[in-house]
Protein backbone atom coordinates (compact mmCIF):
# COMPACT_ATOMS: atom_id res chain seq x y z
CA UNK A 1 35.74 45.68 -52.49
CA UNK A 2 33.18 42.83 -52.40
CA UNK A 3 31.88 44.03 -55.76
CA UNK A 4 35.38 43.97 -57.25
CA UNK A 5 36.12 40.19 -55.38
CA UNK A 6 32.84 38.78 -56.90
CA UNK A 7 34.05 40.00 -60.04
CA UNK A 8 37.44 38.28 -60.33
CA UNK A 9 36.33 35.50 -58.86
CA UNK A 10 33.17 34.63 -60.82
CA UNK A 11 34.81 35.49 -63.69
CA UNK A 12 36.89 33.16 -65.74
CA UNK A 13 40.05 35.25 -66.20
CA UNK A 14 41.53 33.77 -69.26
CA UNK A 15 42.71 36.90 -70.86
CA UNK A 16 44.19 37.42 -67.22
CA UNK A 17 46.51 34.43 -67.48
CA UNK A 18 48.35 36.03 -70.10
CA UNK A 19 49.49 38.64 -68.33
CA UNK A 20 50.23 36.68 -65.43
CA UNK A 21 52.45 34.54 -67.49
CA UNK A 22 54.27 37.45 -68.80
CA UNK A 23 55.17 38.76 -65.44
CA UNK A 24 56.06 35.75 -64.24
CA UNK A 25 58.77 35.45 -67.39
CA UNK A 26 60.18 39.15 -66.84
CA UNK A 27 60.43 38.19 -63.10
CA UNK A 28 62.50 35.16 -63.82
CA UNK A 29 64.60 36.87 -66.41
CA UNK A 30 65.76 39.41 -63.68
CA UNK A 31 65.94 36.94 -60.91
CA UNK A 32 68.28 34.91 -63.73
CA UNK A 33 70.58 37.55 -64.76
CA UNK A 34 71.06 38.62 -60.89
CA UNK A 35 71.55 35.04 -59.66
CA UNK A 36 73.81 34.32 -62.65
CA UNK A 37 76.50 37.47 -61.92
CA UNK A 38 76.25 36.66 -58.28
CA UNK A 39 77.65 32.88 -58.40
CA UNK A 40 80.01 33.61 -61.06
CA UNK A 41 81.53 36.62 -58.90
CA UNK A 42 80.92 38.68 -61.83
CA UNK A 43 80.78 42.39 -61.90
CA UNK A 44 77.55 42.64 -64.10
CA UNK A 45 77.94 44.36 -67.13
CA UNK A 46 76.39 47.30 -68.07
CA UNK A 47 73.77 45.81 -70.78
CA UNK A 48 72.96 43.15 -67.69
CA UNK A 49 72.20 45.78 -65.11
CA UNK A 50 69.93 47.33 -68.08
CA UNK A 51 68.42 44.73 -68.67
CA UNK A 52 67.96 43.52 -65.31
CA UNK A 53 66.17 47.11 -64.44
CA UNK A 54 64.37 46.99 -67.41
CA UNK A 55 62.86 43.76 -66.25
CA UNK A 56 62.14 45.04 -62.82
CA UNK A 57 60.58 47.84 -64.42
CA UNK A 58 58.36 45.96 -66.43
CA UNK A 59 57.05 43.45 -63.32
CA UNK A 60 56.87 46.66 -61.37
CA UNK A 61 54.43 48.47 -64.09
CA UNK A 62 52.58 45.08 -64.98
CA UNK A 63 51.87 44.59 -61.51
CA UNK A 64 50.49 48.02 -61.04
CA UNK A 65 48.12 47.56 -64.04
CA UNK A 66 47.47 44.43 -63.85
CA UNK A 67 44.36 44.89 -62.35
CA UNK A 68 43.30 47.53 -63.85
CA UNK A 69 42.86 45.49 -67.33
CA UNK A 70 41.62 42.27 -65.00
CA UNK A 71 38.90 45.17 -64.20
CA UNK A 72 38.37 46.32 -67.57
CA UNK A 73 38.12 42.29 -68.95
CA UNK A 74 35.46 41.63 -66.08
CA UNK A 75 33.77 44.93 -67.28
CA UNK A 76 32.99 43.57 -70.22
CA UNK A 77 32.58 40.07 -69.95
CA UNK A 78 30.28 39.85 -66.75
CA UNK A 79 26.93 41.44 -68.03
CA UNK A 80 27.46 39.11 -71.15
CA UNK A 81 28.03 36.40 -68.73
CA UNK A 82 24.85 37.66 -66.86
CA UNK A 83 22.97 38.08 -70.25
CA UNK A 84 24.43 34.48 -70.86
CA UNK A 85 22.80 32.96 -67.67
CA UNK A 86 19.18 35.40 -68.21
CA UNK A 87 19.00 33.80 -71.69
CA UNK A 88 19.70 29.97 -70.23
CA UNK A 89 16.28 30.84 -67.56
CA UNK A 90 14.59 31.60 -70.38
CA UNK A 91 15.40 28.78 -72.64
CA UNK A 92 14.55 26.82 -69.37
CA UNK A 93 11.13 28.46 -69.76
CA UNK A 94 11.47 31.10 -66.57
CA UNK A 95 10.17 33.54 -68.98
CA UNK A 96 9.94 36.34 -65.89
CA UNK A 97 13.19 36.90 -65.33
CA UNK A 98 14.69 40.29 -65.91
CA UNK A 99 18.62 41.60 -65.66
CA UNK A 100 19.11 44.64 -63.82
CA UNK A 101 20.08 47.40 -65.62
CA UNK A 102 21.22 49.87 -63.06
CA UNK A 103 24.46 47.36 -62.19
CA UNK A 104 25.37 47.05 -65.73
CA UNK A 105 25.18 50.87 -67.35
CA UNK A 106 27.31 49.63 -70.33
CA UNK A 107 24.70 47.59 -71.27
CA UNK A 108 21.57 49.27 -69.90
CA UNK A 109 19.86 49.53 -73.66
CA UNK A 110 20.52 46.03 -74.00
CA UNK A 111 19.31 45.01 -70.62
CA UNK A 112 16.20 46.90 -70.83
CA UNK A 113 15.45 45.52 -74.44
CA UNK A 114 15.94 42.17 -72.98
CA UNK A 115 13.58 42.78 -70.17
CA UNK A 116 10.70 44.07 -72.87
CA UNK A 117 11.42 40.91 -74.70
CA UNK A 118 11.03 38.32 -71.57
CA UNK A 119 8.27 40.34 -70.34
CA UNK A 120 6.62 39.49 -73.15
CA UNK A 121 6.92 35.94 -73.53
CA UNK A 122 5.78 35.63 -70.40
CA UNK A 123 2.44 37.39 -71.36
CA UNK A 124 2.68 35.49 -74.31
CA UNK A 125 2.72 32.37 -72.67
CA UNK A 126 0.11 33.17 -69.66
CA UNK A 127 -1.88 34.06 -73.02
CA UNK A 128 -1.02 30.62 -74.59
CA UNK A 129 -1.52 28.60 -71.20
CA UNK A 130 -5.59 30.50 -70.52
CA UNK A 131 -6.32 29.42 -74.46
CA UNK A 132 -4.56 25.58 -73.52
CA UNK A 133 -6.92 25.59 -70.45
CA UNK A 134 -9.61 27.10 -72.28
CA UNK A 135 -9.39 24.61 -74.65
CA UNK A 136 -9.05 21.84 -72.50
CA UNK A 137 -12.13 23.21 -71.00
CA UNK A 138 -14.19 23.08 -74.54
CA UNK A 139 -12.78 19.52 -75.39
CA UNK A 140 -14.26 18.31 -71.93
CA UNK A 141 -17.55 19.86 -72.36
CA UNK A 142 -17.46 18.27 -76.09
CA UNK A 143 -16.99 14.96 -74.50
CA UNK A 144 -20.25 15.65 -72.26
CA UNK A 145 -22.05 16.36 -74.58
CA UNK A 146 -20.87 13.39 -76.98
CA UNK A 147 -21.65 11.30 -74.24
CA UNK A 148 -25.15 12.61 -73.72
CA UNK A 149 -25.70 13.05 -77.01
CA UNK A 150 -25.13 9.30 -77.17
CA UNK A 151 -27.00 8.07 -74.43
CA UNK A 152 -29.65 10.35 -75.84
CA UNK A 153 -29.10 7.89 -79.29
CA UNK A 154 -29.30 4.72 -77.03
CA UNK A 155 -32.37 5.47 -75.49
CA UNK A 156 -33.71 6.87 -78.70
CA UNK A 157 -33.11 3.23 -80.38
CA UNK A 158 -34.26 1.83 -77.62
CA UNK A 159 -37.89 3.09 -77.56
CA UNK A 160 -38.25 2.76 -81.37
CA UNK A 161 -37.54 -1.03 -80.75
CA UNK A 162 -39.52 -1.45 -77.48
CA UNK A 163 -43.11 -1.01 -77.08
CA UNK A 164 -44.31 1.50 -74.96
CA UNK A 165 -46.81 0.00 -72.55
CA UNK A 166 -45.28 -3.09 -72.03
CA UNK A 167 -41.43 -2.88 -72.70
CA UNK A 168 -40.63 -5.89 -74.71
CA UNK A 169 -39.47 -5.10 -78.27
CA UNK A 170 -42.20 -4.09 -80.53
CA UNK A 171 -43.62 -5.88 -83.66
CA UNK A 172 -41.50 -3.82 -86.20
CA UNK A 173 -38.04 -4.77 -84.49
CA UNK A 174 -39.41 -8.53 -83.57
CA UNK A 175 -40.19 -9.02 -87.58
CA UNK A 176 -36.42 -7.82 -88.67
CA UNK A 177 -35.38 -10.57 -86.10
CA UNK A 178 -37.02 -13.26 -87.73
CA UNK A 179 -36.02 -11.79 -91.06
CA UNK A 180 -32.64 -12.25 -90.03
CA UNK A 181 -32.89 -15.78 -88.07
CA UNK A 182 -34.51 -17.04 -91.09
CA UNK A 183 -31.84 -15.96 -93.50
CA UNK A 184 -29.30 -17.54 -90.68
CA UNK A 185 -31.38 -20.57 -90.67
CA UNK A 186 -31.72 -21.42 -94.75
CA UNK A 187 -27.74 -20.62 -94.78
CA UNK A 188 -26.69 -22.86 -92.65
CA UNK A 189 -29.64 -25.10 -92.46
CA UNK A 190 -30.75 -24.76 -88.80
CA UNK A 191 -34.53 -25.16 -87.57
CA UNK A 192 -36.10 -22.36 -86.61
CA UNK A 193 -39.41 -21.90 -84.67
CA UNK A 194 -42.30 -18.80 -83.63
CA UNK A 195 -44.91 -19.18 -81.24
CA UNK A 196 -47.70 -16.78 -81.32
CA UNK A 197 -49.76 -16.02 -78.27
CA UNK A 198 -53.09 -14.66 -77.78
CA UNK A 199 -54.56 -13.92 -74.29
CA UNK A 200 -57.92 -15.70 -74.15
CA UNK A 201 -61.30 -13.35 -73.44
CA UNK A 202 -58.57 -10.44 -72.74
CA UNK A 203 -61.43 -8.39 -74.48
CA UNK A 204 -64.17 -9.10 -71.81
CA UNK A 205 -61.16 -8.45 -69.57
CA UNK A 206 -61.09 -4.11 -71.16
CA UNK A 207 -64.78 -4.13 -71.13
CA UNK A 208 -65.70 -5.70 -67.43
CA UNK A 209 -63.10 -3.72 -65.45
CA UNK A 210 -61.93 -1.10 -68.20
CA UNK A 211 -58.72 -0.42 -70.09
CA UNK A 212 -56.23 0.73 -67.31
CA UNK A 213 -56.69 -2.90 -65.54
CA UNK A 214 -56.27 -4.51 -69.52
CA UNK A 215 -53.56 -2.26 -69.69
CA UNK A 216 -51.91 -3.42 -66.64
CA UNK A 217 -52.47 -7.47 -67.50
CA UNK A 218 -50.31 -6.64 -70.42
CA UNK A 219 -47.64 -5.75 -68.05
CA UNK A 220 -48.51 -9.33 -66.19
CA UNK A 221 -48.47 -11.21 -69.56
CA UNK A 222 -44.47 -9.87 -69.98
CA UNK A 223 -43.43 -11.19 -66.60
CA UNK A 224 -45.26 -14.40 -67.03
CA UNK A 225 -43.58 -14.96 -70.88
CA UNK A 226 -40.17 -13.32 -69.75
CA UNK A 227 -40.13 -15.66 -66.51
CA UNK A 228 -39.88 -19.03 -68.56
CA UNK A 229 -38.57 -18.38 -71.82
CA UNK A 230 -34.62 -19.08 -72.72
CA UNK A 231 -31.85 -16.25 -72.93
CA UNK A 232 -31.41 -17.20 -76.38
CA UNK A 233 -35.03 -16.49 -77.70
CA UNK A 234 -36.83 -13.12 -77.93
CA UNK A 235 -39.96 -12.01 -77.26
CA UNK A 236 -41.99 -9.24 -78.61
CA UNK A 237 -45.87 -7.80 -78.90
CA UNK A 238 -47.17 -8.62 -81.87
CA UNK A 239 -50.25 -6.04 -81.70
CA UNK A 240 -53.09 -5.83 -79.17
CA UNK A 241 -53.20 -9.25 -76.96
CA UNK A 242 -51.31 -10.74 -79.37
CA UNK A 243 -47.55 -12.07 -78.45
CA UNK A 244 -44.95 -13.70 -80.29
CA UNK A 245 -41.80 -15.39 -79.24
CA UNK A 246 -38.95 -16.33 -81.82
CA UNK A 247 -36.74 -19.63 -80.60
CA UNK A 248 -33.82 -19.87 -82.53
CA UNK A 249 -32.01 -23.20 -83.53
CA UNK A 250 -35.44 -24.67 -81.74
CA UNK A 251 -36.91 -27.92 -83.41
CA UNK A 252 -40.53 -28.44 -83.14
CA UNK A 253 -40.45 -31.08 -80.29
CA UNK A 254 -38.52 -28.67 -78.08
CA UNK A 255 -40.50 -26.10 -79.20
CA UNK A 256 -43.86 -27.66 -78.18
CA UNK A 257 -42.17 -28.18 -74.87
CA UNK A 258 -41.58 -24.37 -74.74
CA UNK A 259 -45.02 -23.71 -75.57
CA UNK A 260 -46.46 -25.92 -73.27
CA UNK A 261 -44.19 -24.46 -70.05
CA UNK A 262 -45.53 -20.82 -71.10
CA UNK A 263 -49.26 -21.83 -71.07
CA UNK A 264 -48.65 -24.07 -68.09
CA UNK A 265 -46.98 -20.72 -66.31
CA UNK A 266 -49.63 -18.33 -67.56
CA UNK A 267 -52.31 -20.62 -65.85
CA UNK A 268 -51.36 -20.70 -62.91
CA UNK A 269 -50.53 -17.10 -62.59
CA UNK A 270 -52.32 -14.58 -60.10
CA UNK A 271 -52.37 -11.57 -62.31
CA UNK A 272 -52.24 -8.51 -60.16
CA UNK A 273 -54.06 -5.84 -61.05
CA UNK A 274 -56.18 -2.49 -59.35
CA UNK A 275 -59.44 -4.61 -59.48
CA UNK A 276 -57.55 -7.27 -57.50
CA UNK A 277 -56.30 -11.08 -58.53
CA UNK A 278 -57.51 -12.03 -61.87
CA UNK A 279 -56.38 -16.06 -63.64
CA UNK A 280 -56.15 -15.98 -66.93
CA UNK A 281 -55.12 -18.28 -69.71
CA UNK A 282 -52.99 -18.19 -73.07
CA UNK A 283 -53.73 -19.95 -76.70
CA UNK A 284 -50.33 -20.96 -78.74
CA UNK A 285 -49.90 -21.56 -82.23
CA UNK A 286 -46.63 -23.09 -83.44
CA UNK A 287 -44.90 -22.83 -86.52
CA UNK A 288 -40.85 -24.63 -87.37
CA UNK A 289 -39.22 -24.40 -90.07
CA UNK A 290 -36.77 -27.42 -90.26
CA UNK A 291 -33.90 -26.06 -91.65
CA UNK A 292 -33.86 -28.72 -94.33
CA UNK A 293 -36.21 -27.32 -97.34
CA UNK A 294 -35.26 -24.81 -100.05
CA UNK A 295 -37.08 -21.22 -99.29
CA UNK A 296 -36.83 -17.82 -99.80
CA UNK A 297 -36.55 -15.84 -96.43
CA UNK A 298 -39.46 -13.39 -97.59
CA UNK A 299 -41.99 -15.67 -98.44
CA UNK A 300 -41.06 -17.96 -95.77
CA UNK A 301 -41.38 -15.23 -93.31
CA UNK A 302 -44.94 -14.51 -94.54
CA UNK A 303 -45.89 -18.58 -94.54
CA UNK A 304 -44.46 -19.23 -90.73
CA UNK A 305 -46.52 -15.98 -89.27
CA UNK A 306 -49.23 -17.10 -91.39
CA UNK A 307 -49.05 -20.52 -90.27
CA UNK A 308 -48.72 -19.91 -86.16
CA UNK A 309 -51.70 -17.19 -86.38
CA UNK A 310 -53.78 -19.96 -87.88
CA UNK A 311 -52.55 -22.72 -85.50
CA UNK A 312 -53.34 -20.15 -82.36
CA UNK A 313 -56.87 -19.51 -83.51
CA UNK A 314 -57.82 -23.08 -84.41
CA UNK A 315 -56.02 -23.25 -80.40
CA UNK A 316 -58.68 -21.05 -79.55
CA UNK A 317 -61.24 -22.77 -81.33
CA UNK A 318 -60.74 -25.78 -79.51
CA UNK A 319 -61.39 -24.31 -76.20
CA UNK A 320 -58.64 -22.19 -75.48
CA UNK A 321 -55.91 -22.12 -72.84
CA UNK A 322 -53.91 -24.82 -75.09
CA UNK A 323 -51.38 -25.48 -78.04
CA UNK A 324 -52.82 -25.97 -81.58
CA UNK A 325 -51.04 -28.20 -83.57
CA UNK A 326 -51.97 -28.60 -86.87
CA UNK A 327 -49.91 -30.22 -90.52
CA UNK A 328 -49.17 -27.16 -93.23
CA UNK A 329 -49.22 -28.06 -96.32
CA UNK A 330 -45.58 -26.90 -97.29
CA UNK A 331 -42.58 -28.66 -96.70
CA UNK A 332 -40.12 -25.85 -95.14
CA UNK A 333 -43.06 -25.13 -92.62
CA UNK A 334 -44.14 -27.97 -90.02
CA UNK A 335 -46.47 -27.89 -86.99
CA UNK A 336 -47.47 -30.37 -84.71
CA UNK A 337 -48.88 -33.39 -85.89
């Protein structure tokens, strides 16, 4: 009985309604003929009372099988209903659910062929989800290694622009830099100054107390340069002893005053090293280029390095720990005069 009640009533019964409304006509045409004879004191006729039974007849068998084809409707609509509401889970992407067969024998090929089918998509999809995660998995570990791979660059760049013993950039990477200042400089007509730097008797330095305490007033020499120069200029080993600092947009009177801080600093520094406290001194030779003069950034290149090289050894000439200035014969290079 509940089977048959949850039938009916989750059902919609519109074949049912039909039926019903037949009845309900048959019922009112015998209710009308009776009613009709029995106001109009009317002995009912022959063809009435016929009719009238025929009527009652009718109501009487559509009652009794009325349910029976309500039954028979529900039979067959239900497991499509069912099959109906499986197919919606699915759609929703509940790819495990299953109808049960054994309720529904009319449709128990069906059902189980529907079952093999979800069954498999859900495989299918735990299949598809592992090779999502699994790729998800690969694209990560891609990343990491792009990432490493470009740290691995950065660092790479970085020590074939730096020098190895004492981390400032190295002379290859310091003489694109001027390259590329002087070709700023003649474009736009902006001064444009080097200072080269020597460390004075560095050599009885190496052969007094030996290489490793040379090695490590190198190190001293980049603190000492790196502590007073500007943000805006750059400073690099040139070879050896041998520094050189590029000042950008720098004039030659502001440049002198540059120079003169960094030999000033480098004087009065206690270099620190494994023998113990050493004072040392720096020569400087300055070359500008004003910015003004017609050159050509390759041979002007080779005149300023030429030019501060020759200034810092006449420095060193001259007694050392000072700045050489001395006239060049060019225009686009000037010195101190």
């Amino acid at each position: 009985m509940n089977k048959l009640f949850d039938l009916f009533w989750r059902g919609k019964i519109k074949n049912s309604l039909l039926a019903g409304f037949l009845l309900l006509a048959l019922a009112l045409v015998a209710v009308t003929i009776t009613v009709s004879y029995y106001y109009l004191d009317i002995e009912m006729p022959e063809a009435a009372v016929a009719a009238r039974s025929i009527a009652v007849a009718a109501v009487l068998v559509v009652m009794a099988f009325l349910p029976v084809v309500i039954l028979i409707a529900r039979k067959i609509s239900y497991p499509l209903e069912v099959l109906a509401e499986v197919a919606d889970e699915i759609a929703r992407g509940n790819y495990g659910v299953t109808l049960n067969p054994g309720a529904n024998r009319e449709i128990n090929t069906l059902a189980v062929s529907f079952n093999r089918m979800s069954l498999k998509l859900k495989e299918q999809r735990e299949v598809l989800l592992k090779q999502i995660a699994l790729l998800e998995a690969q694209k990560q570990e891609i990343a990491a290694q792009n990432e490493e791979l470009a740290e691995a660059n950065a660092r790479l760049e970085l020590i074939a622009i730096t020098d190895q013993l004492t981390g400032v950039y190295n002379r290859r990477y310091i003489m694109r830099e001027i390259e590329q200042e002087l070709a700023i400089s003649i474009r736009h007509g902006l001064p444009l100054s080097i200072i080269m730097i020597d460390i004075d008797y560095f050599k009885n330095v190496n052969d007094t107390h030996g290489h490793q305490v040379g090695d490590e007033v190198l190190k001293e020499i980049v603190q000492v340069l790196s502590s007073s120069i500007r943000t805006s200029d750059l400073l690099g080993r040139y070879g050896g002893e041998e520094f050189i600092v590029i000042a950008p947009l720098t004039a030659l009177q502001e440049t002198l005053t540059l120079a003169e801080r960094l030999r000033d600093t480098a004087s009065k520094w206690p270099f620190e090293t494994t023998y113990g406290f050493l004072k040392l001194t720096i020569s400087l030779g300055v070359a500008t280029y004003d910015g003004k003069s017609e050159a050509y950034p390759s041979s002007l290149l080779d005149q300023l390095l030429a030019q501060a090289d020759l200034e810092m050894y006449k420095a060193k000439a001259m007694g050392r720990n000072r700045i050489c200035p001395v006239p060049v014969e060019t225009d686009a290079v000037t010195s101190l005069s």
